[in-house]
Protein backbone atom coordinates (compact mmCIF):
# COMPACT_ATOMS: atom_id res chain seq x y z
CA UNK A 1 -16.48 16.93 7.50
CA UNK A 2 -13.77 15.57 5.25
CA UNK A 3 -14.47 11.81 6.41
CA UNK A 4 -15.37 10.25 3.20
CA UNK A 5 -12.71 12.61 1.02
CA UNK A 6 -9.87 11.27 3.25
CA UNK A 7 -11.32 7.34 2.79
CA UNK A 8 -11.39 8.16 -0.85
CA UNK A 9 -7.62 9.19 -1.19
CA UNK A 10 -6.97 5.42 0.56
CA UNK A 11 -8.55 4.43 -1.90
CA UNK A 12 -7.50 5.93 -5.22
CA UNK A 13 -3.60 5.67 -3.76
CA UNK A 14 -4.08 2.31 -3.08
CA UNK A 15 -1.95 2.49 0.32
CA UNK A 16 -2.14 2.84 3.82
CA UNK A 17 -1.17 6.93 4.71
CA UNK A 18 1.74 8.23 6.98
CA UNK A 19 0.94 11.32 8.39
CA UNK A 20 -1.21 14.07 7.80
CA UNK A 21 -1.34 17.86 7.47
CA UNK A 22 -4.71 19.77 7.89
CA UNK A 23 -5.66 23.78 8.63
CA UNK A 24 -9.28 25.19 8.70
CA UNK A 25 -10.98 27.96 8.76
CA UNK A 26 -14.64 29.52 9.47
CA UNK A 27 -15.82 32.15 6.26
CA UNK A 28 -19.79 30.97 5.95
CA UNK A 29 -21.43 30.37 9.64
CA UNK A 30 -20.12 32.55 12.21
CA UNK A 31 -22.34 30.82 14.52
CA UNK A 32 -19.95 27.71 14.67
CA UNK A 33 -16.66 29.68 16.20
CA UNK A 34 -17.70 28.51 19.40
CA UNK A 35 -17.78 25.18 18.65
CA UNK A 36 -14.77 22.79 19.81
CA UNK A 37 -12.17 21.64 17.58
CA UNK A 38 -13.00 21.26 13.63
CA UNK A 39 -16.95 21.69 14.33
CA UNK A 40 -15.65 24.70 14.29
CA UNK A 41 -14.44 24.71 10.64
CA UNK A 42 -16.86 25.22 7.36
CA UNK A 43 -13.73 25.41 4.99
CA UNK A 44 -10.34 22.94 5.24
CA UNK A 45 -8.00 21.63 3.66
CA UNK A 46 -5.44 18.66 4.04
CA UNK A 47 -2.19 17.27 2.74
CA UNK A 48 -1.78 13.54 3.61
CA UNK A 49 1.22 11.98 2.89
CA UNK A 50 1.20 8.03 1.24
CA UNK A 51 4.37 5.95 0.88
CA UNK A 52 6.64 6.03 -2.07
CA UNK A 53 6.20 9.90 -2.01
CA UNK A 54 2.92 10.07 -3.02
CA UNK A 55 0.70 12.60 -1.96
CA UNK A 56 -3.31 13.92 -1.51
CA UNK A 57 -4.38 17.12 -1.40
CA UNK A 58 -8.12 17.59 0.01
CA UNK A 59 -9.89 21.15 -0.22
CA UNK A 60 -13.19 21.23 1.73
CA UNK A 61 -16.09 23.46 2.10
CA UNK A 62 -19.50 23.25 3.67
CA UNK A 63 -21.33 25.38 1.09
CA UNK A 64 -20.88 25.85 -3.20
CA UNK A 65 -23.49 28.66 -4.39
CA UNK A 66 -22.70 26.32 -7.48
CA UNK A 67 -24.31 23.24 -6.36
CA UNK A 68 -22.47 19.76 -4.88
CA UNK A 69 -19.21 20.26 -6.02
CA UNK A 70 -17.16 17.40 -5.60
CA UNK A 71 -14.35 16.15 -7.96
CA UNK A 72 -11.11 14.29 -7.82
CA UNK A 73 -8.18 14.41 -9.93
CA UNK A 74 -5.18 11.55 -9.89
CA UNK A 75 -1.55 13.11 -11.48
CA UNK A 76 1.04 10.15 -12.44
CA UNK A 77 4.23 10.05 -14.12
CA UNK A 78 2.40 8.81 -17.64
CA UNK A 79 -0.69 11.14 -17.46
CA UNK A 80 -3.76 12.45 -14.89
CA UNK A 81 -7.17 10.97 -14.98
CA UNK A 82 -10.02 13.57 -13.26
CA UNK A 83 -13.46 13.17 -12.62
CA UNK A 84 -16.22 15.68 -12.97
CA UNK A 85 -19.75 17.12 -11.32
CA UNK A 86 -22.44 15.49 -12.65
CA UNK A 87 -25.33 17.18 -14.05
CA UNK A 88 -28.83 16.61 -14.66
CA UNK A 89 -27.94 16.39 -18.61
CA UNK A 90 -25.06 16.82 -21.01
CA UNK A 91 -26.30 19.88 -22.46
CA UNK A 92 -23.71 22.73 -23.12
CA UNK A 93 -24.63 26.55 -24.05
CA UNK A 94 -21.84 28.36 -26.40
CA UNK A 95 -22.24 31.88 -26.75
CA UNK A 96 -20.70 35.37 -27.03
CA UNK A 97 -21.30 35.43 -23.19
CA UNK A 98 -20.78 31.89 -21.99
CA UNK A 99 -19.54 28.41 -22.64
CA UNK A 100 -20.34 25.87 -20.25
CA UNK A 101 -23.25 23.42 -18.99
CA UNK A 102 -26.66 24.51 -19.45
CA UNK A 103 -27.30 23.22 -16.12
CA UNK A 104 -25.97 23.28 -12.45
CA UNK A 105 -24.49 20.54 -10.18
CA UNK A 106 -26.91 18.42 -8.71
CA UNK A 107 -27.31 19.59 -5.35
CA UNK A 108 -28.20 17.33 -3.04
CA UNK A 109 -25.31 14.00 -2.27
CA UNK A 110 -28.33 11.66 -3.05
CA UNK A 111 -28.83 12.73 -6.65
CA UNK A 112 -25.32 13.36 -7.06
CA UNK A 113 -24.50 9.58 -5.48
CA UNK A 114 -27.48 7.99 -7.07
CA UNK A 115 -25.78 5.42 -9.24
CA UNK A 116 -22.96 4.69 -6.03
CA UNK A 117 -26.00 4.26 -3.55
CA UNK A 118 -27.79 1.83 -6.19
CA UNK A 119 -24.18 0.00 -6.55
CA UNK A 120 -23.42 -0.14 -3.01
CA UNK A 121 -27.16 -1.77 -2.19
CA UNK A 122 -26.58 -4.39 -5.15
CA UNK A 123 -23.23 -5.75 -3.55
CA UNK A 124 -24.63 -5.88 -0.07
CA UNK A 125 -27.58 -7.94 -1.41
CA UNK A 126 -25.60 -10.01 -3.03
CA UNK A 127 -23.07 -10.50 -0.23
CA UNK A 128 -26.15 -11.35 1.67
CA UNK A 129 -27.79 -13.80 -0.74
CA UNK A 130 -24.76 -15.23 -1.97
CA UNK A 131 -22.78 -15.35 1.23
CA UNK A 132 -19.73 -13.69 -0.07
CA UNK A 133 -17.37 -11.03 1.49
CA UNK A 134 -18.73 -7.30 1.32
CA UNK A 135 -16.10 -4.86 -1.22
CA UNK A 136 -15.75 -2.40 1.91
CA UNK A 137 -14.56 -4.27 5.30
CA UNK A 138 -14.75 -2.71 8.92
CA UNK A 139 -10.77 -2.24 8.74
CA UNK A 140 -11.61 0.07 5.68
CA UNK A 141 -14.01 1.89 8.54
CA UNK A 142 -11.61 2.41 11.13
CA UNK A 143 -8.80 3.80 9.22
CA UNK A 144 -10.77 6.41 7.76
CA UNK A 145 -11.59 7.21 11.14
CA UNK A 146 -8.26 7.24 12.26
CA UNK A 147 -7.71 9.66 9.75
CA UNK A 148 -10.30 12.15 10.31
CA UNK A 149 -8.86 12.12 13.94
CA UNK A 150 -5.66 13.09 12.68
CA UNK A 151 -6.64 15.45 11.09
CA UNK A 152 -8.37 17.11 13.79
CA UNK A 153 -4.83 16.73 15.53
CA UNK A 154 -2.93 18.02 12.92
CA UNK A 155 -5.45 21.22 12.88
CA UNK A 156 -5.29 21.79 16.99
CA UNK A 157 -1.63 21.75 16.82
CA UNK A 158 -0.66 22.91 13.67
CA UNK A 159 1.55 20.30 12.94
CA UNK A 160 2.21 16.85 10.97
CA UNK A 161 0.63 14.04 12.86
CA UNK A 162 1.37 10.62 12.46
CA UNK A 163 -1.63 8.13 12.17
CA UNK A 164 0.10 5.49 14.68
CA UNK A 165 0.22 8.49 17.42
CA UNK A 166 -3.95 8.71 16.79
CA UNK A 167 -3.97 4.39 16.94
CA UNK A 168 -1.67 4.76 20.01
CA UNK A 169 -4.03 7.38 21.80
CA UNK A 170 -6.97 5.64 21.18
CA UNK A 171 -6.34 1.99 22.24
CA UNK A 172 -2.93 2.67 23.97
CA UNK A 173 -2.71 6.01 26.00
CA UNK A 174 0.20 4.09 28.32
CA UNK A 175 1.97 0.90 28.62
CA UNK A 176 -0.13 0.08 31.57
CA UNK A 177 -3.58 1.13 29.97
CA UNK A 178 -2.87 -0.83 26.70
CA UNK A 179 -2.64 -4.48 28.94
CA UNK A 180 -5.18 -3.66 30.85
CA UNK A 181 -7.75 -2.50 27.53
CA UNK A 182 -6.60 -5.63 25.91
CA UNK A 183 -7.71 -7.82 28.84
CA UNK A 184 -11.02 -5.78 29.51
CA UNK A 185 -14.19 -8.07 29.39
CA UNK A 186 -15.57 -4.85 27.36
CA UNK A 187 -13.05 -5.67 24.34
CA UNK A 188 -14.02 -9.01 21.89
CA UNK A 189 -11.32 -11.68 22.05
CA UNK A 190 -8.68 -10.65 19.32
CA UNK A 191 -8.53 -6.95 20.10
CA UNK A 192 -5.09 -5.44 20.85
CA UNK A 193 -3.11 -1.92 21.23
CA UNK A 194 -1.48 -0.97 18.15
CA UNK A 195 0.83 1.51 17.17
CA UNK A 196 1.03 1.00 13.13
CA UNK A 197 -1.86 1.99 10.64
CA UNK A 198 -0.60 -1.49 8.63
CA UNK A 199 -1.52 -3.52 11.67
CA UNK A 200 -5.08 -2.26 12.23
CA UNK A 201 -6.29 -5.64 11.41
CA UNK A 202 -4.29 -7.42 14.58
CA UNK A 203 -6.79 -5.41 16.86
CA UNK A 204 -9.66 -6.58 15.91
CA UNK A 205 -11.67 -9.95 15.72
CA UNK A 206 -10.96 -12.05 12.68
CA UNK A 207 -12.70 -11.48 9.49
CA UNK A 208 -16.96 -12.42 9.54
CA UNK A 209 -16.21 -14.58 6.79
CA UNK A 210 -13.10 -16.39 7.84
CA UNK A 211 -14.96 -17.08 10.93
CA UNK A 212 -17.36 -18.94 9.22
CA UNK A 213 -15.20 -20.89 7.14
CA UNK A 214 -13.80 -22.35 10.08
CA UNK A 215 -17.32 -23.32 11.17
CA UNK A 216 -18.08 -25.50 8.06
CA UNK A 217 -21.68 -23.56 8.04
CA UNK A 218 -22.43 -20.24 7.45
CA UNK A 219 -25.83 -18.41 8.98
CA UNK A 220 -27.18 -18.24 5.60
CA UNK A 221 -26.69 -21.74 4.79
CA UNK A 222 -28.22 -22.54 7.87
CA UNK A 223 -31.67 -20.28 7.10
CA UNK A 224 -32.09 -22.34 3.65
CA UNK A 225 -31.92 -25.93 5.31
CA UNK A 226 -34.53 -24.39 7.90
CA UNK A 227 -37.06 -22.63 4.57
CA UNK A 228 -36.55 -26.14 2.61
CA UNK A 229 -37.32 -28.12 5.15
């Protein structure tokens, strides 16, 4: 459930992670005990661990009687930067009783994504129309899945896990397996076992748009010589 929080920590450390730490728990929904491995969790939290000795701490939770609570704060040497809820307006109540917003939390991830969802349509249309890379590549995908798997790891065994022992267990479970996945018909032509989160790119097929650069015409390119003429 911590998918996107973990991709976002890549993202505002501006590194590949090391390892990972993660525990959870079940306080809300009783009725997901039974279920295996984190399902099983509504409230987690995880410590991953970024080169240089940086670190990100991620607290989870399924439910906030308080509405969608979701903020990040970044703590350097020279200062912190945070970011807050946001809320249906900026109004704040002060009184002999309470200080705070005169509103909630939006409560639902669309409202409280609105302007990211409108952002991330614009630069997809425009990588479309334009035929330019998209911000967010297929790399950025897997790692964050990588991570989440780790994490799940980490919480089954109570331990740190490396993110090269989830790369290795999931295209490499043995010497022997990883030559013969790399030579399955199954697997596109570039993709090999790898053992290091910095090398996630080796495994896969070359970048869309590099592709087409070697081509000399893209698909889009091709569609407006077909509409003009």
């Amino acid at each position: 459930m911590a998918v996107h929080d973990l991709d976002m920590t890549r993202f505002l450390a501006g590194a590949d992670p090391v390892e990972i730490l993660a525990v959870g728990s079940c306080h809300i929904d009783k009725s997901i005990e039974d279920l295996p491995g984190s399902e099983a969790f509504d409230t987690a939290s995880c410590i991953v661990r970024y080169p240089n000795g940086v670190n990100a701490m991620v607290d989870v939770c399924r439910q906030s009687s308080y509405g969608y609570d979701q903020r990040a704060e970044v703590l350097g040497t020279e200062g912190m930067i945070a970011t807050d809820n946001v809320y249906p307006n900026t109004a704040k109540i002060y009184r002999n009783d309470f200080t705070g917003n005169a509103d909630m939390p939006y409560d639902f991830f669309l409202s409280r994504y609105f302007e990211a969802y409108v952002t991330e349509t614009e630069a997809f249309c425009e990588s479309l129309v334009n035929d330019t890379p998209v911000p967010c590549t297929g790399i950025d995908g897997l790692i964050a899945l990588v991570m989440s798997l780790a994490a799940d790891k980490s919480a089954a065994e109570n331990r740190w896990v490396k993110f090269s022992e989830i790369i290795q267990q999931v295209y490499c479970s043995s010497p022997t397996e990883c030559s013969l996945l790399a030579n399955d018909d199954m697997f596109p032509d570039g993709f090999k076992p790898s053992t290091s989160i910095s090398d996630l790119e080796n495994i896969v097929v070359p970048d869309a748009d590099q592709q087409k650069e070697g081509k000399g015409r893209s698909l889009i390119k091709k569609i407006k010589k077909m509409v003009l003429e």
